[in-house]
PDB file of N, CA and C in Angstrom:
ATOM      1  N   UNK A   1       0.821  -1.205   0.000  1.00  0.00           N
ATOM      2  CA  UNK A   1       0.000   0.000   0.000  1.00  0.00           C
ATOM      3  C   UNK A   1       0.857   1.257   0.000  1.00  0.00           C
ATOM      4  N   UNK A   2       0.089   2.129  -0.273  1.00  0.00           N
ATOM      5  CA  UNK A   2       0.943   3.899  -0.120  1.00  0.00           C
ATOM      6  C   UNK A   2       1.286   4.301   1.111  1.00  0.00           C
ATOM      7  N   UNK A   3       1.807   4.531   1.461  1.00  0.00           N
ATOM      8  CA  UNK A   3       2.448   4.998   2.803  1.00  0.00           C
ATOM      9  C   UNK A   3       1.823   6.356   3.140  1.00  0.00           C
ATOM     10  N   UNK A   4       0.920   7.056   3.732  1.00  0.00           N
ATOM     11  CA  UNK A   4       0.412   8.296   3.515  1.00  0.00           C
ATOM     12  C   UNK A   4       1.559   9.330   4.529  1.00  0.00           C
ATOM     13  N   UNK A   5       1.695  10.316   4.106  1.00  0.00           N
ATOM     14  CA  UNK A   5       2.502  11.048   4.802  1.00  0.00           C
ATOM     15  C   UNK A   5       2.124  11.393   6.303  1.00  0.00           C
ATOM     16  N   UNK A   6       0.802  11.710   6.105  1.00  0.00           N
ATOM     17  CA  UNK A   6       0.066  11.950   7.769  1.00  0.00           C
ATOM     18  C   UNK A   6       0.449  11.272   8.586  1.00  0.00           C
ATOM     19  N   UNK A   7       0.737   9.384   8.242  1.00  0.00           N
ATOM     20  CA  UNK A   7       0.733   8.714   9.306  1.00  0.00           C
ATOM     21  C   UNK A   7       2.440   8.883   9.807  1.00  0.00           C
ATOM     22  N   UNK A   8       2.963   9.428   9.052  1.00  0.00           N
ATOM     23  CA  UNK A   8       4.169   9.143   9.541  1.00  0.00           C
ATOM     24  C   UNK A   8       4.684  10.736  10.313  1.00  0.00           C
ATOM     25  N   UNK A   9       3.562  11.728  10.786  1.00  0.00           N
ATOM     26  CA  UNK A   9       4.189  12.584  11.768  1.00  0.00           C
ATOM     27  C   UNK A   9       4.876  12.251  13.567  1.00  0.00           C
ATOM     28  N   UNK A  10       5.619  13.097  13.559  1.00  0.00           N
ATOM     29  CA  UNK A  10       6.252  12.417  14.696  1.00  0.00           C
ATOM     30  C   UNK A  10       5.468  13.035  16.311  1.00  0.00           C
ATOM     31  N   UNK A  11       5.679  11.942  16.723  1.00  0.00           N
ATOM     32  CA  UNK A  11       4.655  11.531  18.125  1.00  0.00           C
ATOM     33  C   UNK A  11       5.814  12.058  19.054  1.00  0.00           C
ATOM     34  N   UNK A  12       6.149  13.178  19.871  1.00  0.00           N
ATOM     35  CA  UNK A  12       7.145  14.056  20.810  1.00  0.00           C
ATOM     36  C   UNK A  12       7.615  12.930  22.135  1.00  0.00           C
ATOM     37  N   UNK A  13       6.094  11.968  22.102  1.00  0.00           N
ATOM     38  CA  UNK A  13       6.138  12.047  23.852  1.00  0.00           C
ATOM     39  C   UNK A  13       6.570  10.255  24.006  1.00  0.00           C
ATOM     40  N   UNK A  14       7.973  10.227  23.555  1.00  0.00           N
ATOM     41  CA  UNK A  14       8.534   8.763  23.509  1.00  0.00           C
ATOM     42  C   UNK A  14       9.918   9.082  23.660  1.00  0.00           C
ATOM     43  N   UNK A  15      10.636   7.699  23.936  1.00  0.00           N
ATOM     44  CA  UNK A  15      11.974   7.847  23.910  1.00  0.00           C
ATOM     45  C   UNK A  15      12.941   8.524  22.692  1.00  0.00           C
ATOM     46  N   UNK A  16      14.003   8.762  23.117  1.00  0.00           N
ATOM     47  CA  UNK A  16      15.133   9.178  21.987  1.00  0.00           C
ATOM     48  C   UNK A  16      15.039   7.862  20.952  1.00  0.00           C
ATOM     49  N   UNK A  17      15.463   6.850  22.033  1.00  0.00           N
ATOM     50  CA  UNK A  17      15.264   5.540  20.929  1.00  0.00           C
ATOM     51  C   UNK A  17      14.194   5.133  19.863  1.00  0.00           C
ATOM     52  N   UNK A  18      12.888   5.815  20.533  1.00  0.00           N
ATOM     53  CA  UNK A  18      11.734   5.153  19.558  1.00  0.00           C
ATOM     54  C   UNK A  18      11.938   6.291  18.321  1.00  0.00           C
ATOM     55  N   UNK A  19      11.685   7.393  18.858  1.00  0.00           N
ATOM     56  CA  UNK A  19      11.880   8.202  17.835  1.00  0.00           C
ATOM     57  C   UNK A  19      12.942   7.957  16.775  1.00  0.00           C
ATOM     58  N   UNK A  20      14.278   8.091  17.261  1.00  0.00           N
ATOM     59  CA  UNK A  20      15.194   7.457  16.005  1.00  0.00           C
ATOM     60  C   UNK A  20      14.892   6.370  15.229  1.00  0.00           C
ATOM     61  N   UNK A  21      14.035   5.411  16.086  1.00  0.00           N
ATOM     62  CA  UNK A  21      13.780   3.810  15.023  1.00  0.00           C
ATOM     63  C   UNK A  21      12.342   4.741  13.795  1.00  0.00           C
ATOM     64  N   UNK A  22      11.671   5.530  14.745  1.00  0.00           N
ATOM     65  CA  UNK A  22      10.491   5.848  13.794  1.00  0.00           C
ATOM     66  C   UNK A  22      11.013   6.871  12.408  1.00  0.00           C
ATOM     67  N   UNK A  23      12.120   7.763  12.988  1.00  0.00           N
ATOM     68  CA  UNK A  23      12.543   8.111  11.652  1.00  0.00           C
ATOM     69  C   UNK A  23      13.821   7.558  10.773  1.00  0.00           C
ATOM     70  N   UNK A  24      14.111   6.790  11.134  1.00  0.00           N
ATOM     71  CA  UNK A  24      15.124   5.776  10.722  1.00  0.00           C
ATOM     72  C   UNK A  24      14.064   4.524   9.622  1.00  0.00           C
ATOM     73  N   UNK A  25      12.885   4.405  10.046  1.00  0.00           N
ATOM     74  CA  UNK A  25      11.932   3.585   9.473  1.00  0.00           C
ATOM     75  C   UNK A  25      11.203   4.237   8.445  1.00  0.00           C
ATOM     76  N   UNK A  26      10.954   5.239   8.526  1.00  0.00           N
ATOM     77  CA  UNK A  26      10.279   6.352   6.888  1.00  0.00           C
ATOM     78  C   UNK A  26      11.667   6.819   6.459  1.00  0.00           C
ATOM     79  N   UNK A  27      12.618   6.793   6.634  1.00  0.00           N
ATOM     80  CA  UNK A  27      13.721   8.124   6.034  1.00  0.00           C
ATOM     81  C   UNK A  27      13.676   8.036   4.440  1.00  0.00           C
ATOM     82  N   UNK A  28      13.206   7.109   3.884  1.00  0.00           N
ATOM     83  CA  UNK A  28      12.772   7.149   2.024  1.00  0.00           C
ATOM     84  C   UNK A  28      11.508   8.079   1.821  1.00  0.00           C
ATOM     85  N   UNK A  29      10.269   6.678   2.671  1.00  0.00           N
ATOM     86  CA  UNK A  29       9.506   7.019   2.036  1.00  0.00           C
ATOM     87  C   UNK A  29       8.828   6.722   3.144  1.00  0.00           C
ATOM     88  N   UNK A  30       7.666   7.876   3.719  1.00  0.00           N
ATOM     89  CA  UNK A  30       7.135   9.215   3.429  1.00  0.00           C
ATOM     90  C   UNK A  30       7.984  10.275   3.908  1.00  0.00           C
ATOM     91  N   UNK A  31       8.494   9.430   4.854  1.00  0.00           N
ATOM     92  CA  UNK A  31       9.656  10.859   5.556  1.00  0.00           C
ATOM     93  C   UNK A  31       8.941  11.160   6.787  1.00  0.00           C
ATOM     94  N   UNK A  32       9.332  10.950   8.170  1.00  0.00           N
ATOM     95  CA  UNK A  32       8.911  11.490   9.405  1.00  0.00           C
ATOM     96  C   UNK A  32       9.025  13.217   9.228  1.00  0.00           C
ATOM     97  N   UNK A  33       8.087  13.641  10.074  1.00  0.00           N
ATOM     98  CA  UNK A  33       8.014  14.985  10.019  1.00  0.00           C
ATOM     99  C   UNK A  33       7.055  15.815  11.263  1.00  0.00           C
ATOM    100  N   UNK A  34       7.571  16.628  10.965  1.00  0.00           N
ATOM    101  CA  UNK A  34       7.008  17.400  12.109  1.00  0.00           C
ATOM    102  C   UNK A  34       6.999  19.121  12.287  1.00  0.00           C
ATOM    103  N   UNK A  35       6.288  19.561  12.695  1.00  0.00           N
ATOM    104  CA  UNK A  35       5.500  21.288  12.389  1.00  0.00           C
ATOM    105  C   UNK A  35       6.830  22.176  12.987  1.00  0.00           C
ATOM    106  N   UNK A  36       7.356  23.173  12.345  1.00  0.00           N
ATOM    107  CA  UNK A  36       8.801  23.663  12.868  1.00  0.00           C
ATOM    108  C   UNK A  36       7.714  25.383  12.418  1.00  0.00           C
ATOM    109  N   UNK A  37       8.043  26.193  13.468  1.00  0.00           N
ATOM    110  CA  UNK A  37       7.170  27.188  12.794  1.00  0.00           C
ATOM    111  C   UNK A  37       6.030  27.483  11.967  1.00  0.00           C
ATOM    112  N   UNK A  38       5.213  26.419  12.042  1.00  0.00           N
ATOM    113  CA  UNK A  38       3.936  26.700  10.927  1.00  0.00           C
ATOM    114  C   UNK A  38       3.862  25.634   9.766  1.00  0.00           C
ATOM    115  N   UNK A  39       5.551  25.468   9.471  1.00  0.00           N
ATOM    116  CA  UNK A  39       5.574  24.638   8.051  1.00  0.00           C
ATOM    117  C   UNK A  39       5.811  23.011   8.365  1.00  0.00           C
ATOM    118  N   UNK A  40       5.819  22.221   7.924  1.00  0.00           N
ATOM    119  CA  UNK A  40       5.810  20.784   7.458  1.00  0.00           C
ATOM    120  C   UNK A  40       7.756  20.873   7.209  1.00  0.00           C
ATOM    121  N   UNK A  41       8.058  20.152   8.204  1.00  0.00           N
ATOM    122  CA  UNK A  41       9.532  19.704   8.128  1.00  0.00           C
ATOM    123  C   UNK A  41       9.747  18.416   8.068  1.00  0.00           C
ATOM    124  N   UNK A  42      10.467  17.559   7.333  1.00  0.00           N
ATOM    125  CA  UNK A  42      11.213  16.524   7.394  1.00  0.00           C
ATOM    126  C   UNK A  42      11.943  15.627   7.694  1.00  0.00           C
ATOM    127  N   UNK A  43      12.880  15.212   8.346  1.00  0.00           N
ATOM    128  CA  UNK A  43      13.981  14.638   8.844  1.00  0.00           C
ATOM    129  C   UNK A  43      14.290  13.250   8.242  1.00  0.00           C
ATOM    130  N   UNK A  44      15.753  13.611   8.448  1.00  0.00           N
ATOM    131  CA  UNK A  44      16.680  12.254   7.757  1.00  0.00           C
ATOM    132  C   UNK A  44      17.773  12.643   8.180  1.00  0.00           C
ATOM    133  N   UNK A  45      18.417  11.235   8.028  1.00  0.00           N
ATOM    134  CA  UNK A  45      19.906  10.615   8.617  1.00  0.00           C
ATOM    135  C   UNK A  45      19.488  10.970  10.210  1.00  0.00           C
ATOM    136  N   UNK A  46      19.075  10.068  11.139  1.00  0.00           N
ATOM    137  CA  UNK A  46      19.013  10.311  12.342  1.00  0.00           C
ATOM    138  C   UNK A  46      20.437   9.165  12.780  1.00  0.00           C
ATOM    139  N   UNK A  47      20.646   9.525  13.858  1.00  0.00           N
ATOM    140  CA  UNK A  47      21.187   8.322  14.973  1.00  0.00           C
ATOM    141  C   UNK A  47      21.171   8.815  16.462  1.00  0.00           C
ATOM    142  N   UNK A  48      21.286   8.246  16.868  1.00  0.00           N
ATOM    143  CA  UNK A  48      21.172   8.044  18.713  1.00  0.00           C
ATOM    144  C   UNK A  48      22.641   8.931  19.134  1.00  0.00           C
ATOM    145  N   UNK A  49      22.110  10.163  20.089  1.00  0.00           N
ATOM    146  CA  UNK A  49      23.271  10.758  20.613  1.00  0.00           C
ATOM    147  C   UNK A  49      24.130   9.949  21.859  1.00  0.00           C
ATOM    148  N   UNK A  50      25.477   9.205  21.137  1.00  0.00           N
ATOM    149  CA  UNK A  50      26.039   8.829  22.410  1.00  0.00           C
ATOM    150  C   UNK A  50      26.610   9.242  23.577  1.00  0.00           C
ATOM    151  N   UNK A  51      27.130  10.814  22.873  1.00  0.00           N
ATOM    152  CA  UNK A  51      28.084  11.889  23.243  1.00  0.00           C
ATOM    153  C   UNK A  51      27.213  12.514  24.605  1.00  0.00           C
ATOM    154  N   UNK A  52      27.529  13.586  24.927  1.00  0.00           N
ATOM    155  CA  UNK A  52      27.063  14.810  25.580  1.00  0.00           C
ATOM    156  C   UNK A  52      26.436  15.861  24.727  1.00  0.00           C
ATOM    157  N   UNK A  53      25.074  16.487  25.050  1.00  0.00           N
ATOM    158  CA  UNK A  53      24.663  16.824  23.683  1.00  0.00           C
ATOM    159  C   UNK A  53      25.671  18.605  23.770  1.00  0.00           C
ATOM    160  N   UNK A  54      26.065  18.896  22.463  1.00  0.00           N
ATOM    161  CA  UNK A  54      27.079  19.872  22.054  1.00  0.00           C
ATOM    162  C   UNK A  54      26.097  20.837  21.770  1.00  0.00           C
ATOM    163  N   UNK A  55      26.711  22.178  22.374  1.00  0.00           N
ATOM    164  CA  UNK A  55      25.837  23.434  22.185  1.00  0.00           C
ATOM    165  C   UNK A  55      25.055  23.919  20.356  1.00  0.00           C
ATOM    166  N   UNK A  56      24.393  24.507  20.998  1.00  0.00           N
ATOM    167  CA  UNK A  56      23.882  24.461  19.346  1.00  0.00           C
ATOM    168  C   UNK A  56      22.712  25.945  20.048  1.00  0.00           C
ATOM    169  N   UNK A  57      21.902  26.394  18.921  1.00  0.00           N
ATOM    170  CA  UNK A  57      20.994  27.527  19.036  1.00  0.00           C
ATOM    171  C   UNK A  57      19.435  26.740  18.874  1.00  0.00           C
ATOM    172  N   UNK A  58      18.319  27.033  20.127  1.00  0.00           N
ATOM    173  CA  UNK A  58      17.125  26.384  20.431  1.00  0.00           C
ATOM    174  C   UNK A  58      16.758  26.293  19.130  1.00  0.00           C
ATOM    175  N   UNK A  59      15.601  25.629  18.825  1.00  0.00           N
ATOM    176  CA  UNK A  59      14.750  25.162  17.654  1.00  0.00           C
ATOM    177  C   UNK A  59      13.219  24.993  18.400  1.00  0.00           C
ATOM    178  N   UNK A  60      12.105  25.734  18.587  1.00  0.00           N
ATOM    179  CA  UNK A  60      10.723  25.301  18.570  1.00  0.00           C
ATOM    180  C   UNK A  60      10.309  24.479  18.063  1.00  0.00           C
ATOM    181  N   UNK A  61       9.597  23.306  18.696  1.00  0.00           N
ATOM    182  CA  UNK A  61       9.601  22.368  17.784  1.00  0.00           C
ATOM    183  C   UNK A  61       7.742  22.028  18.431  1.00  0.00           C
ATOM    184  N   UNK A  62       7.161  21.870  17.168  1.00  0.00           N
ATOM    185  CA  UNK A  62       5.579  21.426  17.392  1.00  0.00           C
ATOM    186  C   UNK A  62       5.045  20.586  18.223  1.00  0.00           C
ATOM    187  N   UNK A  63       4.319  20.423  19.828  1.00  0.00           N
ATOM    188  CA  UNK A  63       4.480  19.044  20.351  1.00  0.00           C
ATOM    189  C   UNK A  63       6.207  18.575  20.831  1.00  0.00           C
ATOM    190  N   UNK A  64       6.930  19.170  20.661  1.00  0.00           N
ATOM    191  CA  UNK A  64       8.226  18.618  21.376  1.00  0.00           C
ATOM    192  C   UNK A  64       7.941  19.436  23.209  1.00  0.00           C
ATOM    193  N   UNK A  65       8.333  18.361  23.908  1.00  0.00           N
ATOM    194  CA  UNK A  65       8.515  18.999  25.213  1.00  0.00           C
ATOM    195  C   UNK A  65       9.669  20.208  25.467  1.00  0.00           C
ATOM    196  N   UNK A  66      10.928  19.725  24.795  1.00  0.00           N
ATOM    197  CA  UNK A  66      12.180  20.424  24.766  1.00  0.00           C
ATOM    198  C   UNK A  66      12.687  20.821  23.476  1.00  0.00           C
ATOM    199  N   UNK A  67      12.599  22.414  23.204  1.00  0.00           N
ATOM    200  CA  UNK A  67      13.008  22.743  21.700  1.00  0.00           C
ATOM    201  C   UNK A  67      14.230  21.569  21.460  1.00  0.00           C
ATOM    202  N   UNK A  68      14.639  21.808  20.184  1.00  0.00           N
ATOM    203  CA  UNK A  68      15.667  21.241  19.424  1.00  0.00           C
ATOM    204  C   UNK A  68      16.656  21.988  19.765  1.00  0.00           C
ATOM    205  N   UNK A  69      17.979  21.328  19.284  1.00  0.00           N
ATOM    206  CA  UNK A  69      18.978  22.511  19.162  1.00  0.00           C
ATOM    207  C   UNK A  69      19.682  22.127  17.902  1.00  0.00           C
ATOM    208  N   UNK A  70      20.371  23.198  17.195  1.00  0.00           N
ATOM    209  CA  UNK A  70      20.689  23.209  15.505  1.00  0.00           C
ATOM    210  C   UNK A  70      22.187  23.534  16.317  1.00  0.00           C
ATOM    211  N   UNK A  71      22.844  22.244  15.715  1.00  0.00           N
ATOM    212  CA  UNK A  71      24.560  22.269  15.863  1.00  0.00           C
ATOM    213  C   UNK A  71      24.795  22.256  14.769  1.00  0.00           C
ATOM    214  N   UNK A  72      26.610  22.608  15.380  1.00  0.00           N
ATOM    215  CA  UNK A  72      27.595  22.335  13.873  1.00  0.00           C
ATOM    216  C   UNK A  72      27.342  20.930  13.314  1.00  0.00           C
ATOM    217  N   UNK A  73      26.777  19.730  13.570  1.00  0.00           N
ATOM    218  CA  UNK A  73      26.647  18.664  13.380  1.00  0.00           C
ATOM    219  C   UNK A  73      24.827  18.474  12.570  1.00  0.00           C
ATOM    220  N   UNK A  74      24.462  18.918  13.161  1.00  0.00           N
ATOM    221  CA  UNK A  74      23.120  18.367  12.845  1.00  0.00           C
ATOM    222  C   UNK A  74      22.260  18.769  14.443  1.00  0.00           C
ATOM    223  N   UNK A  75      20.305  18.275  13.631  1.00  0.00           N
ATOM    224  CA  UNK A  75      19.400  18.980  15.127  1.00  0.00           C
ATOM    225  C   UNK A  75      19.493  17.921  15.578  1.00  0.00           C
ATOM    226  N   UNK A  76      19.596  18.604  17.246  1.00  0.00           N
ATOM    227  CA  UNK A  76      19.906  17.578  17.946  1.00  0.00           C
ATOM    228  C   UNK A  76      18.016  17.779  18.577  1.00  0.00           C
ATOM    229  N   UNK A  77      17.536  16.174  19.318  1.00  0.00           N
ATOM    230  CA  UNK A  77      16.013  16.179  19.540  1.00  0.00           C
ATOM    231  C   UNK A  77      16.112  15.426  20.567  1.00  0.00           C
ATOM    232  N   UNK A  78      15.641  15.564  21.718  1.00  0.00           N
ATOM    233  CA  UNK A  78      15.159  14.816  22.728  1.00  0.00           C
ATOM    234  C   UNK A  78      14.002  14.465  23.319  1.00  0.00           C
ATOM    235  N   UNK A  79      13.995  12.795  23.622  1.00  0.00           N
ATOM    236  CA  UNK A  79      12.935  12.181  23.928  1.00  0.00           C
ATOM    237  C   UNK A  79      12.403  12.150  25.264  1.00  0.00           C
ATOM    238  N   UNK A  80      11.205  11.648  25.597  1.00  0.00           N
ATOM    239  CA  UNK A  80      10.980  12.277  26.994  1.00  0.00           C
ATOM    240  C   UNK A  80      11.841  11.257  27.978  1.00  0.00           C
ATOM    241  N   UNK A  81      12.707  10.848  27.867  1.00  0.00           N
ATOM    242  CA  UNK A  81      13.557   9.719  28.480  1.00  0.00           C
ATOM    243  C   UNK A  81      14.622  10.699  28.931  1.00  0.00           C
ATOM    244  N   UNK A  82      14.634  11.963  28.022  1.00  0.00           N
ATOM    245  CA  UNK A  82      16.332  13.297  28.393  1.00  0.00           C
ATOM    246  C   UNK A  82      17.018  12.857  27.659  1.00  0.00           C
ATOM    247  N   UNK A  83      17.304  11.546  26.645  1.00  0.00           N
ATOM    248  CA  UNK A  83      18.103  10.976  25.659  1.00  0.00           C
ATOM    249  C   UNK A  83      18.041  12.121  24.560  1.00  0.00           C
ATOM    250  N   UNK A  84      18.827  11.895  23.991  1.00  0.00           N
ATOM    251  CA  UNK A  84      19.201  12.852  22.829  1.00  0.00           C
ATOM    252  C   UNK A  84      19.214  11.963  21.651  1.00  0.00           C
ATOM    253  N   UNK A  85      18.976  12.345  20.153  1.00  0.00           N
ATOM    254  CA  UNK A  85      19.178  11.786  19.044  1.00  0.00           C
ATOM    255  C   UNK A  85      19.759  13.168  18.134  1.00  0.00           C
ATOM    256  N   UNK A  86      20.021  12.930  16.511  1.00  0.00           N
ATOM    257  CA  UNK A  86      20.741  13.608  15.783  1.00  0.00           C
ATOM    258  C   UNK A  86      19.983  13.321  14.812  1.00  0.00           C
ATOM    259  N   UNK A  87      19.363  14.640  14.055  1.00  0.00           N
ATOM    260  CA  UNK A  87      19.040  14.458  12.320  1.00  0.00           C
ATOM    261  C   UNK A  87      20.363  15.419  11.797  1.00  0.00           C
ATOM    262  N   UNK A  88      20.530  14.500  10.586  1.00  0.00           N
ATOM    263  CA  UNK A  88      21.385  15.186   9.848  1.00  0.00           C
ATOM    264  C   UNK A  88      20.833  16.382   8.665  1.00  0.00           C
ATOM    265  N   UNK A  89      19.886  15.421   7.901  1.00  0.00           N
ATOM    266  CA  UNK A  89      19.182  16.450   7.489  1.00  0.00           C
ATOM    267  C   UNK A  89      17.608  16.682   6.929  1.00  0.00           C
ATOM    268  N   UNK A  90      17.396  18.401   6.625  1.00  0.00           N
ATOM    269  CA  UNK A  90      15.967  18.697   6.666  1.00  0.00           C
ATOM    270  C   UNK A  90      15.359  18.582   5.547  1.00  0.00           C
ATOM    271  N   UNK A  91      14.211  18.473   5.392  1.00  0.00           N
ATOM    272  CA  UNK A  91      13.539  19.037   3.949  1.00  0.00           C
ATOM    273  C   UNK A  91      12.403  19.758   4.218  1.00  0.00           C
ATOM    274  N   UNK A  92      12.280  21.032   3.314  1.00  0.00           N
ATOM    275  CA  UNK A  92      11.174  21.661   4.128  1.00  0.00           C
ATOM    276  C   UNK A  92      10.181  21.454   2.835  1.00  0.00           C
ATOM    277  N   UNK A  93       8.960  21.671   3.020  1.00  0.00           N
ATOM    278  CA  UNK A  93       7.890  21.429   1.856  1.00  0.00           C
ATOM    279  C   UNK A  93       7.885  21.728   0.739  1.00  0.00           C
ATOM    280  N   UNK A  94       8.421  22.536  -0.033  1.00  0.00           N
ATOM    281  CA  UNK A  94       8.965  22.684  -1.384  1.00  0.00           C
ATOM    282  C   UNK A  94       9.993  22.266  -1.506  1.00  0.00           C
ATOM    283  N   UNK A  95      10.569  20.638  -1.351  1.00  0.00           N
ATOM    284  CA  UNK A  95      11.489  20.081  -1.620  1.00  0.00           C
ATOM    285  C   UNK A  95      12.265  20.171  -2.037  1.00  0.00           C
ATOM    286  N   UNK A  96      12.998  21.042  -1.164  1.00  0.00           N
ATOM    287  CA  UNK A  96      14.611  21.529  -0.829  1.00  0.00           C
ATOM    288  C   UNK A  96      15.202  20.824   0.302  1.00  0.00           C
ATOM    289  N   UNK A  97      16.341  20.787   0.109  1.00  0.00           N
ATOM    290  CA  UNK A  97      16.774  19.649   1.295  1.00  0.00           C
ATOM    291  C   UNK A  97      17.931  20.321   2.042  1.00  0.00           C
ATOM    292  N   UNK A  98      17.911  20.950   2.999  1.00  0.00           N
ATOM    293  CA  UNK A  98      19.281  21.169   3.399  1.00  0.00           C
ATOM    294  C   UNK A  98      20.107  20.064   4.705  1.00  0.00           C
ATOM    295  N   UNK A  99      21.353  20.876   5.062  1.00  0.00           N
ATOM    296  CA  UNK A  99      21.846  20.218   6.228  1.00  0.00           C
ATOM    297  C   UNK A  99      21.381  20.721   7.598  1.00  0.00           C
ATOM    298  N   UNK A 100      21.120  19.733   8.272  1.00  0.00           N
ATOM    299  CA  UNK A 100      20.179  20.286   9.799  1.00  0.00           C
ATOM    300  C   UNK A 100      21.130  21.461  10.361  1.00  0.00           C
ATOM    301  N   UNK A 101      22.420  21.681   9.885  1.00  0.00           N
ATOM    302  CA  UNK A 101      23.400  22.095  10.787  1.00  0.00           C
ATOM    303  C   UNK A 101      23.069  23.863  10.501  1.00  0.00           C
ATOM    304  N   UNK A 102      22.562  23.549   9.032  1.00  0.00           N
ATOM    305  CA  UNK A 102      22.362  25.491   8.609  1.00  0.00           C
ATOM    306  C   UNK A 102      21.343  25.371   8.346  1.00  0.00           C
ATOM    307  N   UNK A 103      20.149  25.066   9.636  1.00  0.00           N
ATOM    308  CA  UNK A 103      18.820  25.680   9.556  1.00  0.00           C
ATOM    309  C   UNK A 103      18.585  27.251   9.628  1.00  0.00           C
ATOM    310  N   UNK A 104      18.969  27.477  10.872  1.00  0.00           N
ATOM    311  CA  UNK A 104      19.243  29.082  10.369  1.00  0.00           C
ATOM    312  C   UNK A 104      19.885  30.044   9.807  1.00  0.00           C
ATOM    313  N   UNK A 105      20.907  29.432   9.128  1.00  0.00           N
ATOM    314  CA  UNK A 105      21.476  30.062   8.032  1.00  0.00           C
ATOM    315  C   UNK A 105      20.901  30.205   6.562  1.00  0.00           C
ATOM    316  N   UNK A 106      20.053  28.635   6.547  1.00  0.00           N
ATOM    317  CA  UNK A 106      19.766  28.379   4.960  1.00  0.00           C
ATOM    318  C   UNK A 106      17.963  28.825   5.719  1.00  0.00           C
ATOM    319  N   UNK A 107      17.920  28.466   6.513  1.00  0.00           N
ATOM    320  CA  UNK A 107      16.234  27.747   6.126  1.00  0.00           C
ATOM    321  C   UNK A 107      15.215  29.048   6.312  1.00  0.00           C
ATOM    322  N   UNK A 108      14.605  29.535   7.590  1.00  0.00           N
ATOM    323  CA  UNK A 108      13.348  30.206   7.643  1.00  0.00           C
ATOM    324  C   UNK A 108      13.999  31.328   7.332  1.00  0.00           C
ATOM    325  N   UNK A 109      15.027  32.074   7.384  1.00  0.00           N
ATOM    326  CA  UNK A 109      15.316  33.401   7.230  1.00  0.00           C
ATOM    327  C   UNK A 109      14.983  33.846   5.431  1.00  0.00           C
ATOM    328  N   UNK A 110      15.596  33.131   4.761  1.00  0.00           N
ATOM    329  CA  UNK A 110      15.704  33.840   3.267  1.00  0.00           C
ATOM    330  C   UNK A 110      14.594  33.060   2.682  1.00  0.00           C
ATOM    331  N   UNK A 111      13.528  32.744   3.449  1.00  0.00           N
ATOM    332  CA  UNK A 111      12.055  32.225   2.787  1.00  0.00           C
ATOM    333  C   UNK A 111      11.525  33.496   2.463  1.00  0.00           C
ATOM    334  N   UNK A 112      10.805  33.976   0.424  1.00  0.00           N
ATOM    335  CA  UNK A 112      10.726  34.743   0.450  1.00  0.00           C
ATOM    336  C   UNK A 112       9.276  34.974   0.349  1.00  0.00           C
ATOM    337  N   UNK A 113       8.267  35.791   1.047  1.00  0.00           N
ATOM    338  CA  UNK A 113       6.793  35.566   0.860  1.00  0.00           C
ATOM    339  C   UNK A 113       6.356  36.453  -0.484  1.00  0.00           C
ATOM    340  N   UNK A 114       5.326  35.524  -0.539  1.00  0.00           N
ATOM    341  CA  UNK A 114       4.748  36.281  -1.900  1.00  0.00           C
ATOM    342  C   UNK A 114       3.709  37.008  -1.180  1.00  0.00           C
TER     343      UNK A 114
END
């Protein structure tokens, strides 16, 4: 069957782990996603933060308990466990794809409205 995109938005209130398996499990096709300011965001290349999570600038995130944070690496996302995971990268709805690391360099700033 078709995979509908709806079903695959992401659910905030689970572990780091589930979450990484849930977007680790769409990262083709439909693509986990979730509301970042208003718009329909994406995610891909996740993995499980083993490290200490590394400073980065907050991210609002739809339904997340704890904004995101946008590192030199990629957004970092945490599950309600305090675990940390890593997307590498975004796609925002007019399928452009950048690296999670220059969300605010590439992404909501030079969106231009009509």
């Amino acid at each position: 069957g078709i995979q509908k995109k709806e079903n695959a938005e992401i659910s905030w209130d689970q572990s780091a782990e589930v979450l990484h398996n849930w977007i680790r499990g769409h990262d083709k096709v439909p693509g986990a996603w979730t509301e970042i300011n208003g718009q329909m965001v994406t995610f891909y290349g996740s993995s499980l933060l083993k490290s200490s999570v590394p400073p980065g600038e907050p991210l609002e995130i739809k339904g997340a308990k704890k904004p995101g944070l946008v590192t030199k690496n990629g957004l970092v996302l945490f599950g309600n466990d305090g675990k940390a995971l890593m997307v590498r990268s975004l796609q925002f709805e007019d399928g452009r794809m950048i690296p999670a690391s220059q969300y605010f360099s590439a992404g909501e700033t030079s969106v231009v409205e009509l």
